[in-house]
N, C-alpha and C. Protein backbone atom coordinates (compact mmCIF):
# COMPACT_ATOMS: atom_id res chain seq x y z
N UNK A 1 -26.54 39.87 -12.71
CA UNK A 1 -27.79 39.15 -12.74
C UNK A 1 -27.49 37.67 -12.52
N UNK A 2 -28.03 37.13 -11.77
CA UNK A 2 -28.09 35.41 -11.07
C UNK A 2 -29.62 34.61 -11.50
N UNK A 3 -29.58 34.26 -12.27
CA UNK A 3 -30.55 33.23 -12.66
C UNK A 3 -30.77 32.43 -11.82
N UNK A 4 -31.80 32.45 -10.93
CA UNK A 4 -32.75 31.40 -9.87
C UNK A 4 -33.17 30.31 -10.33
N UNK A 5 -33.75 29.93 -10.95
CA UNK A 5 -34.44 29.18 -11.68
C UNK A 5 -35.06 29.06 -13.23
N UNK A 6 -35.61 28.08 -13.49
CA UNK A 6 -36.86 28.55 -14.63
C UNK A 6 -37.88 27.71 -14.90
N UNK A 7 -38.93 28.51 -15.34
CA UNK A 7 -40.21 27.04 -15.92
C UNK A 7 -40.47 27.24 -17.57
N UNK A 8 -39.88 25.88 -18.50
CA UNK A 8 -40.91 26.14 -19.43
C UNK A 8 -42.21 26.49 -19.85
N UNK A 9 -42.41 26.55 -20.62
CA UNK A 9 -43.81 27.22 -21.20
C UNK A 9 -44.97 25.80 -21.24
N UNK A 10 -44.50 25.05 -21.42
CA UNK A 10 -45.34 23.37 -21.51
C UNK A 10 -45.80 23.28 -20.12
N UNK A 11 -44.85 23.69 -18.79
CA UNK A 11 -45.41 22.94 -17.96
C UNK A 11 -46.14 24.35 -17.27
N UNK A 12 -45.74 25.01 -17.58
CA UNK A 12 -46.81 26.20 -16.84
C UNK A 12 -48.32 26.52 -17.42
N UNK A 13 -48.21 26.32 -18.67
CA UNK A 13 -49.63 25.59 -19.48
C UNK A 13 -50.37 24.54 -18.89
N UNK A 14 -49.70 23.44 -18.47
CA UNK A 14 -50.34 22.42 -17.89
C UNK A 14 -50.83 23.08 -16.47
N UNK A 15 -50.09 23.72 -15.79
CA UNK A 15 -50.37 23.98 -14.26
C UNK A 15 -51.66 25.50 -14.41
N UNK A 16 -51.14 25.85 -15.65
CA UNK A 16 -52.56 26.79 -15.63
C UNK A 16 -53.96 26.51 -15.32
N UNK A 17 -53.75 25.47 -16.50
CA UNK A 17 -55.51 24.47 -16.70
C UNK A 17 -55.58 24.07 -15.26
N UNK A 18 -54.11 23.31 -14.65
CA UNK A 18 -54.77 22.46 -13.23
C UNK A 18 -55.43 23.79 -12.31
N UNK A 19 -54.41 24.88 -12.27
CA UNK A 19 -54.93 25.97 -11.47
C UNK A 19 -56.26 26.56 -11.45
N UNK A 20 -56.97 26.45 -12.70
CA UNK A 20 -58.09 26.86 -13.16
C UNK A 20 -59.25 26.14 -12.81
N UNK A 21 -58.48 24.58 -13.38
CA UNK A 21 -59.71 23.60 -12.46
C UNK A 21 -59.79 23.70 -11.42
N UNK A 22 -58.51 24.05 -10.02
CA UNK A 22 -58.65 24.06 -8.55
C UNK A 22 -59.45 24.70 -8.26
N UNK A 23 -59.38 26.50 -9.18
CA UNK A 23 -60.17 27.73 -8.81
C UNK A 23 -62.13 27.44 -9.02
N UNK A 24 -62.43 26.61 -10.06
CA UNK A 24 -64.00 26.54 -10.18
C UNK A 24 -64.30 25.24 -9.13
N UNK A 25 -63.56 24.25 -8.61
CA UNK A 25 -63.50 23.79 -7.72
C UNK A 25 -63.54 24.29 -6.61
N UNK A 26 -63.50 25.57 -6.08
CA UNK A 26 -63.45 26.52 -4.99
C UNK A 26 -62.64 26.21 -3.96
N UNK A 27 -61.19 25.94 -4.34
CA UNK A 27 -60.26 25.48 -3.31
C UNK A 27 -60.08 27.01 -2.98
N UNK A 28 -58.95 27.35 -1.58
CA UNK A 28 -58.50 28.12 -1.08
C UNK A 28 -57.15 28.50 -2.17
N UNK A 29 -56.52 29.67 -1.96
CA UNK A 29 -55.06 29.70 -2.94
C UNK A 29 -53.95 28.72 -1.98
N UNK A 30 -53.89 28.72 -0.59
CA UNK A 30 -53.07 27.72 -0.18
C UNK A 30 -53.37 26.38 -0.34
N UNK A 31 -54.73 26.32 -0.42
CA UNK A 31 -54.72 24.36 -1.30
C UNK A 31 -54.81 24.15 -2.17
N UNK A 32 -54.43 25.51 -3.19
CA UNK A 32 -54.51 25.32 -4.70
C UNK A 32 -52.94 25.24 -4.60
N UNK A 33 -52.56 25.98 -4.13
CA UNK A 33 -50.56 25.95 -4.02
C UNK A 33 -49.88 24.28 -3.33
N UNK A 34 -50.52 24.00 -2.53
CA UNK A 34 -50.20 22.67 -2.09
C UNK A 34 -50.54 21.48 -2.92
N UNK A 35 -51.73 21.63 -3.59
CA UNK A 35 -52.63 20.98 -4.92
C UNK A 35 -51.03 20.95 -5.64
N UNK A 36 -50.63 21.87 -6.12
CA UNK A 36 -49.63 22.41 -7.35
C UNK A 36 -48.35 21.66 -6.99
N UNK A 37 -48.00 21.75 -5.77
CA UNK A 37 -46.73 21.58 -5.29
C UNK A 37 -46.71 19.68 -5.41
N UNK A 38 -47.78 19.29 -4.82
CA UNK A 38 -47.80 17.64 -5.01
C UNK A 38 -47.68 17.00 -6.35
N UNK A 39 -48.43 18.00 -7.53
CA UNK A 39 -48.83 17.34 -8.93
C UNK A 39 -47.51 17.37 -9.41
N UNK A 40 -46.53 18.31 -9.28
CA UNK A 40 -45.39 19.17 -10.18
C UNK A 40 -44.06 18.60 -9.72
N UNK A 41 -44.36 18.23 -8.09
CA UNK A 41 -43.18 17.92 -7.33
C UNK A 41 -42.63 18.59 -6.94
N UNK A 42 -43.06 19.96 -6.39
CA UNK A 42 -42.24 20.77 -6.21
C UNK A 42 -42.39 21.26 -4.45
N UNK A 43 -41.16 21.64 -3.93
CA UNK A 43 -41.34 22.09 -2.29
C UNK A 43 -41.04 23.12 -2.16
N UNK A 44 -40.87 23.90 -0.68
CA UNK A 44 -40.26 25.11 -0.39
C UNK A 44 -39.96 26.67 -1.61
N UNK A 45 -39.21 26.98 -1.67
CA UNK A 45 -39.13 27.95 -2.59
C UNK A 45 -39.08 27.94 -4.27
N UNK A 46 -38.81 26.69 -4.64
CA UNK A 46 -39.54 26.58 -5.88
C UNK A 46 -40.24 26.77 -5.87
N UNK A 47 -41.42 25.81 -5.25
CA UNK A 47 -42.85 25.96 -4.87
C UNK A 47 -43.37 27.51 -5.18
N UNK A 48 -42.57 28.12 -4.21
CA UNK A 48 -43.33 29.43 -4.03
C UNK A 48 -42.89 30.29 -5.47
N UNK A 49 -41.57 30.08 -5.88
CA UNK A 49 -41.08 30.77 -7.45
C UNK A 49 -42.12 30.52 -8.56
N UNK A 50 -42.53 29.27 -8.08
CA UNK A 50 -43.45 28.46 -9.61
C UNK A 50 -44.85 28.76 -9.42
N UNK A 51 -45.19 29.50 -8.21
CA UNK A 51 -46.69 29.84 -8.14
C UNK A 51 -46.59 31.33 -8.78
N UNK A 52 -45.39 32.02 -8.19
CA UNK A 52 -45.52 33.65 -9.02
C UNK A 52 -44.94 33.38 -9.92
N UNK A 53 -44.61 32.69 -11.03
CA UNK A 53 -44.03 32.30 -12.40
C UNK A 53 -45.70 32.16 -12.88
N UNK A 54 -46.40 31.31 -12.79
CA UNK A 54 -47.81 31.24 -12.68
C UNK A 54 -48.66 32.58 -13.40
N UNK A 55 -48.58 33.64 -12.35
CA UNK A 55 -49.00 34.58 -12.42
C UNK A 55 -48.25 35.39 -13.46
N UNK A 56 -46.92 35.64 -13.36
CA UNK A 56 -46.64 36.08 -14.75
C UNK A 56 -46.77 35.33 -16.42
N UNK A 57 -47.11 34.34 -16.41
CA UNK A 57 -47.06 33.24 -17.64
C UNK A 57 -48.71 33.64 -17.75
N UNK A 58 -49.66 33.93 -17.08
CA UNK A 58 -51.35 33.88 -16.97
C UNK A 58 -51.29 35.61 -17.58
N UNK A 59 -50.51 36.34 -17.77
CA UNK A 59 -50.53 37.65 -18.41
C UNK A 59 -49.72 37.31 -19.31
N UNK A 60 -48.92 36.80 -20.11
CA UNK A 60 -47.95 36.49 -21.04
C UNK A 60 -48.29 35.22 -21.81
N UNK A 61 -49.44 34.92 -21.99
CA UNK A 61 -49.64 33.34 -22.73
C UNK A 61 -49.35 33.10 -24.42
N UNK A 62 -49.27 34.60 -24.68
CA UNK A 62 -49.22 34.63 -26.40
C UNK A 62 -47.37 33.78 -26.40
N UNK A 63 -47.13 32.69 -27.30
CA UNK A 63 -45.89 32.73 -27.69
C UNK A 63 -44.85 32.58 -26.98
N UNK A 64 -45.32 32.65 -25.27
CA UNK A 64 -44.36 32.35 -24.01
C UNK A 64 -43.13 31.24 -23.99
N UNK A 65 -42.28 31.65 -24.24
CA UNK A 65 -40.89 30.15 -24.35
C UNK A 65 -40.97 29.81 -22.81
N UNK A 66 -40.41 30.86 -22.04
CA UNK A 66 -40.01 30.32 -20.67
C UNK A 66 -40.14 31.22 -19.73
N UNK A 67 -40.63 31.13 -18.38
CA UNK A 67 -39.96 32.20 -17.30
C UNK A 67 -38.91 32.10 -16.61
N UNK A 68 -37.86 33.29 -16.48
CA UNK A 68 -36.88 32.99 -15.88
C UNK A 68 -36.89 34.03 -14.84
N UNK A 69 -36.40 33.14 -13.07
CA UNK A 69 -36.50 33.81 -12.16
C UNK A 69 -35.16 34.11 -11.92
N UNK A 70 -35.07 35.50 -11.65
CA UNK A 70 -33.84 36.21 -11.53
C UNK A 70 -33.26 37.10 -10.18
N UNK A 71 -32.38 36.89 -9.54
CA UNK A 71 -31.38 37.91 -8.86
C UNK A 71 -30.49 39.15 -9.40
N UNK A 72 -31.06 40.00 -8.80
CA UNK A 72 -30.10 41.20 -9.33
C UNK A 72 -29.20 41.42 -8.35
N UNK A 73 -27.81 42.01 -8.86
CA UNK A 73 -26.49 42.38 -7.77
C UNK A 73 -26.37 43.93 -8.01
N UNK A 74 -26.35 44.38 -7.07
CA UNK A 74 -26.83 45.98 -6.54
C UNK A 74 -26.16 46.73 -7.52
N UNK A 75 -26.47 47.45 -8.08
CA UNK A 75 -26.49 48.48 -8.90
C UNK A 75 -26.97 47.82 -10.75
N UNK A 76 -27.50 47.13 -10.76
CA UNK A 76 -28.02 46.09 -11.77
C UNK A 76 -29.82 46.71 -12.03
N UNK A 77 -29.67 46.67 -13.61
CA UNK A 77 -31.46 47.62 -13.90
C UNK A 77 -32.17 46.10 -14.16
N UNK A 78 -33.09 46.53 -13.49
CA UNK A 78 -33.88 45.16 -14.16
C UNK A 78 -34.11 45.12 -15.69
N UNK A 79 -34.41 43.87 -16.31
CA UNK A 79 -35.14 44.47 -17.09
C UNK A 79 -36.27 44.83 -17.39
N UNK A 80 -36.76 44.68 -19.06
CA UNK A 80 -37.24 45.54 -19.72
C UNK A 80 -39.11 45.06 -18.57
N UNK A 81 -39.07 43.73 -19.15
CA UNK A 81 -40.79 43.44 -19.13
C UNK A 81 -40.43 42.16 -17.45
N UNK A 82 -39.50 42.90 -16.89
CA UNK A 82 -39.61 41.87 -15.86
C UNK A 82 -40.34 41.94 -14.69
N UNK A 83 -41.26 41.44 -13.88
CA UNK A 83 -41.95 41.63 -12.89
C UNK A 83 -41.35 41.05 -11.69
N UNK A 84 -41.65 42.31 -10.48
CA UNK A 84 -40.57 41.66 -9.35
C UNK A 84 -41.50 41.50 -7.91
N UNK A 85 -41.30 40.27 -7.86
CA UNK A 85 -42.37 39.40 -6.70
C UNK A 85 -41.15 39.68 -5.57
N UNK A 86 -41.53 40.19 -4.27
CA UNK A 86 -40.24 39.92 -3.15
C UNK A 86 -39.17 40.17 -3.79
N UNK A 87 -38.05 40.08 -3.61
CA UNK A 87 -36.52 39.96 -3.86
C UNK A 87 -36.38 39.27 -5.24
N UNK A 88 -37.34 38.81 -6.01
CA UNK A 88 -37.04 37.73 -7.28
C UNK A 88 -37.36 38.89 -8.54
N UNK A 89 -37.37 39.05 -9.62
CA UNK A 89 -37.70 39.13 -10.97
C UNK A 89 -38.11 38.16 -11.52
N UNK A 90 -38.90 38.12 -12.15
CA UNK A 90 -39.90 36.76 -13.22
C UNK A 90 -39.91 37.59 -14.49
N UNK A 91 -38.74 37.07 -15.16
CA UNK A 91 -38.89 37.42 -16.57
C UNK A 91 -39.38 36.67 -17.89
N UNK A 92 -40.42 37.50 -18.68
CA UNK A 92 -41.07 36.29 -18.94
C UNK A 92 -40.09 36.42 -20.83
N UNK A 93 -40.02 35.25 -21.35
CA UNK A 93 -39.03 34.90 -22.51
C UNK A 93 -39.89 34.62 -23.74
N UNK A 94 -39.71 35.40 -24.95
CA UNK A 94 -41.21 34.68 -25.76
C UNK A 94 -40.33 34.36 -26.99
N UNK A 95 -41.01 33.43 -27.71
CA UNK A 95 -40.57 33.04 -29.18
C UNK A 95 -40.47 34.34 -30.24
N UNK A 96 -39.31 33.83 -30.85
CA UNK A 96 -39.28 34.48 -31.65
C UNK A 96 -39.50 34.40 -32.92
N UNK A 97 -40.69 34.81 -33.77
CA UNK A 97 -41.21 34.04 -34.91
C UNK A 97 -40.77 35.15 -36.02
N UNK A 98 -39.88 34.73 -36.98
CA UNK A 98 -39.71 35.44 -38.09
C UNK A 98 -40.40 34.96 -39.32
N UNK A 99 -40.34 35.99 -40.00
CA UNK A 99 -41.43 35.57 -41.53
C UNK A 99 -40.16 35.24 -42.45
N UNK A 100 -40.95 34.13 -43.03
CA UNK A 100 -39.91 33.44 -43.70
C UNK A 100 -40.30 34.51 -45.40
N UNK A 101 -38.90 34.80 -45.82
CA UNK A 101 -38.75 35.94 -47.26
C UNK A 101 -39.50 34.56 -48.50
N UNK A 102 -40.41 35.74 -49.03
CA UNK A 102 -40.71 34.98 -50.36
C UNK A 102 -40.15 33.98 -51.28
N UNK A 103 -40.24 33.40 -51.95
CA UNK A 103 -39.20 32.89 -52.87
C UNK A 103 -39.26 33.67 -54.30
N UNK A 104 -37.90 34.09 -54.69
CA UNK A 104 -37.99 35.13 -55.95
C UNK A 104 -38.06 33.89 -57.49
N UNK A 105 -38.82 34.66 -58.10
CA UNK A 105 -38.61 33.98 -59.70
C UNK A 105 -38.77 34.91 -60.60
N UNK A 106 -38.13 35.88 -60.24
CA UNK A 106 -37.46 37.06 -61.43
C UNK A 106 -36.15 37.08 -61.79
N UNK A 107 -36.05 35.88 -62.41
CA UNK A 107 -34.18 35.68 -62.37
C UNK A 107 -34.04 35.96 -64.13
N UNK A 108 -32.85 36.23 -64.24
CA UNK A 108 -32.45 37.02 -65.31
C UNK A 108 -31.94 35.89 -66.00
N UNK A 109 -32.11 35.90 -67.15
CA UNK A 109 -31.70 34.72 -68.42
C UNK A 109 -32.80 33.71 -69.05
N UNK A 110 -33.93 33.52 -68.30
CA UNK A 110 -34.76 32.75 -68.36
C UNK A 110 -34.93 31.70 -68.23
N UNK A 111 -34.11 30.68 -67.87
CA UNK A 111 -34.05 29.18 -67.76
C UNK A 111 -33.24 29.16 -66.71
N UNK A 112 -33.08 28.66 -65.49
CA UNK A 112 -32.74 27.42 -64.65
C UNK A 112 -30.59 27.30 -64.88
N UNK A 113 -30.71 27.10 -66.32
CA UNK A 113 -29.34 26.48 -66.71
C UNK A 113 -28.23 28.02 -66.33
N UNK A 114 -28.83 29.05 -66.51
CA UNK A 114 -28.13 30.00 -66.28
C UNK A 114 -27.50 30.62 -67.57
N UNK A 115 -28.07 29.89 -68.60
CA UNK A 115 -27.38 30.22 -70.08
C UNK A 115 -28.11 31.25 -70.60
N UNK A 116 -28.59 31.75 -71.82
CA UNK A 116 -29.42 32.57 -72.53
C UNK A 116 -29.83 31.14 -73.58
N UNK A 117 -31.25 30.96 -72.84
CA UNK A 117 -31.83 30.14 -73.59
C UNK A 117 -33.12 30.74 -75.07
N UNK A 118 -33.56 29.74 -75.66
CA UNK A 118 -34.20 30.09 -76.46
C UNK A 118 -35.75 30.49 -76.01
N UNK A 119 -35.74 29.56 -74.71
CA UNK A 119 -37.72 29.91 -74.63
C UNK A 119 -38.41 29.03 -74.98
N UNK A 120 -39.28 28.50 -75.18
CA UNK A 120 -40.27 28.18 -75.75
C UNK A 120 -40.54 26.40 -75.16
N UNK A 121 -41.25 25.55 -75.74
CA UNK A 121 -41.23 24.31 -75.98
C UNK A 121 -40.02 23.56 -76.57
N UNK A 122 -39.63 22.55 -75.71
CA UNK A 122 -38.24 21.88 -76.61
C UNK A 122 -38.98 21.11 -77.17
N UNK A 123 -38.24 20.77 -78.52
CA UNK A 123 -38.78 19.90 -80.04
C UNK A 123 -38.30 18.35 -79.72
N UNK A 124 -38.16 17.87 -80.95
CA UNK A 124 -38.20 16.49 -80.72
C UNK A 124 -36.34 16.30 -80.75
N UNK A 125 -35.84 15.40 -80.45
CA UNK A 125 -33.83 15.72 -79.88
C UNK A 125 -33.11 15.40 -81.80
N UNK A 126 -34.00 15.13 -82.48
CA UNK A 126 -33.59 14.54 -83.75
C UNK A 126 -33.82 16.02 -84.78
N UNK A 127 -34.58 16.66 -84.42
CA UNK A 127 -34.48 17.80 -85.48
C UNK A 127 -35.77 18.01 -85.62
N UNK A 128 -36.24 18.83 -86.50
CA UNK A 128 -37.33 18.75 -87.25
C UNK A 128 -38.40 17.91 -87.79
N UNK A 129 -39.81 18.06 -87.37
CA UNK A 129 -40.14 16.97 -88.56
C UNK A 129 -40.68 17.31 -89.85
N UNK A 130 -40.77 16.72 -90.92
CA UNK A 130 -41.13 17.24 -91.92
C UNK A 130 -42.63 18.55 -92.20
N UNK A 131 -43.03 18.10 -91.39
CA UNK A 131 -44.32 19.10 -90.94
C UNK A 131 -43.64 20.36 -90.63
N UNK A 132 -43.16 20.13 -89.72
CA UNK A 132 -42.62 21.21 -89.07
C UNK A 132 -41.35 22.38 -90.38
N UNK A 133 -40.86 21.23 -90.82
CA UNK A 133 -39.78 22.05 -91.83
C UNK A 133 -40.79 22.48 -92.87
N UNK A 134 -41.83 22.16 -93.68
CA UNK A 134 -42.47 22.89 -94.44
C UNK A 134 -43.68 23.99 -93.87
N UNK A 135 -43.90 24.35 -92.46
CA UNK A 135 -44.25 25.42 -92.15
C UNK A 135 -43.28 26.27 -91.92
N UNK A 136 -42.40 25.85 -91.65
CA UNK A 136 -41.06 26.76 -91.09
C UNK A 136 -40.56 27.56 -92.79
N UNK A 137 -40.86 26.76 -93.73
CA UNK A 137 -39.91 27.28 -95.17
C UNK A 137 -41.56 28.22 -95.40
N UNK A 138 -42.68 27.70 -95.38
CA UNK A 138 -43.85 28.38 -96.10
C UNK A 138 -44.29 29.34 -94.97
N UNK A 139 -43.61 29.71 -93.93
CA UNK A 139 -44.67 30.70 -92.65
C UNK A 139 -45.60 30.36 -92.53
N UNK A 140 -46.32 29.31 -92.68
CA UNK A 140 -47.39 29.11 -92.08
C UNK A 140 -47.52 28.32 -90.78
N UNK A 141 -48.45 28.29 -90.31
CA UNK A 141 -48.41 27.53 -89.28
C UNK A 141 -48.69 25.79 -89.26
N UNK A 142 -48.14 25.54 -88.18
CA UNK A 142 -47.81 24.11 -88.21
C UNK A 142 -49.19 23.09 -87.88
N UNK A 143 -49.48 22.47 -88.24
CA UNK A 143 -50.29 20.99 -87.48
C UNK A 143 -49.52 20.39 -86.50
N UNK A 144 -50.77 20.79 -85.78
CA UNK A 144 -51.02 19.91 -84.55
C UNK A 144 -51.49 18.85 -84.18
């Protein structure tokens, strides 16, 4: 396989819209292709690669990274989703979006420190306060 060329996905987006405006404009497809070729800069067989790149990117718009135009050397399978204009393949390349994994907070020990902590509210760094030590000796509960 010989890689010809390629068009990102940005600029074949842009040349879509222009293509679209040419078409309700009621140009011909050769002065929409010459239209294309002046805006883009492009001549001769680019030209003509980047108009059927076009057409495959206008069926492929979900997520499209890039098209890449390809040569095959004889006994070579195309591939999978590639479309073949004349002698070329236009394979079209899409993003690949993975789901990013949850974040877990079922961690074992209960605290952060990794120790076996106690739980609860931390107290004051001095100890007890007297409130606190005579609910603690009588079970009752504390003031708040």
């Amino acid at each position: 396989m010989k890689a010809v060329t390629e068009f990102p996905s940005y600029i074949l987006t842009k040349a879509l819209a222009a293509k679209a405006a040419l078409t309700t404009e009621g140009k011909t497809p050769e002065e929409i292709q010459q239209n294309l070729g002046e805006s883009f800069k492009l001549e001769g067989d680019r030209l003509k690669h980047f108009v059927a790149a076009l057409d495959v990117a206008a069926q492929n718009t979900e997520s499209l990274r890039r098209v890449l135009v390809i040569g095959l050397n004889e006994g070579e399978v195309a591939p999978a989703k590639a479309v073949k204009v004349e002698e070329h393949y236009y394979l079209p390349e899409f993003l690949v979006l993975t789901n990013a994994r949850p974040e877990r907070n079922d961690r074992k020990g209960g605290g952060q420190r990794g120790g076996k902590g106690k739980g609860g509210p931390k107290g004051s760094p001095w100890g007890l306060s007297p409130e606190e030590k005579a609910a603690k000796n009588n079970k009752a509960p504390a003031k708040a």
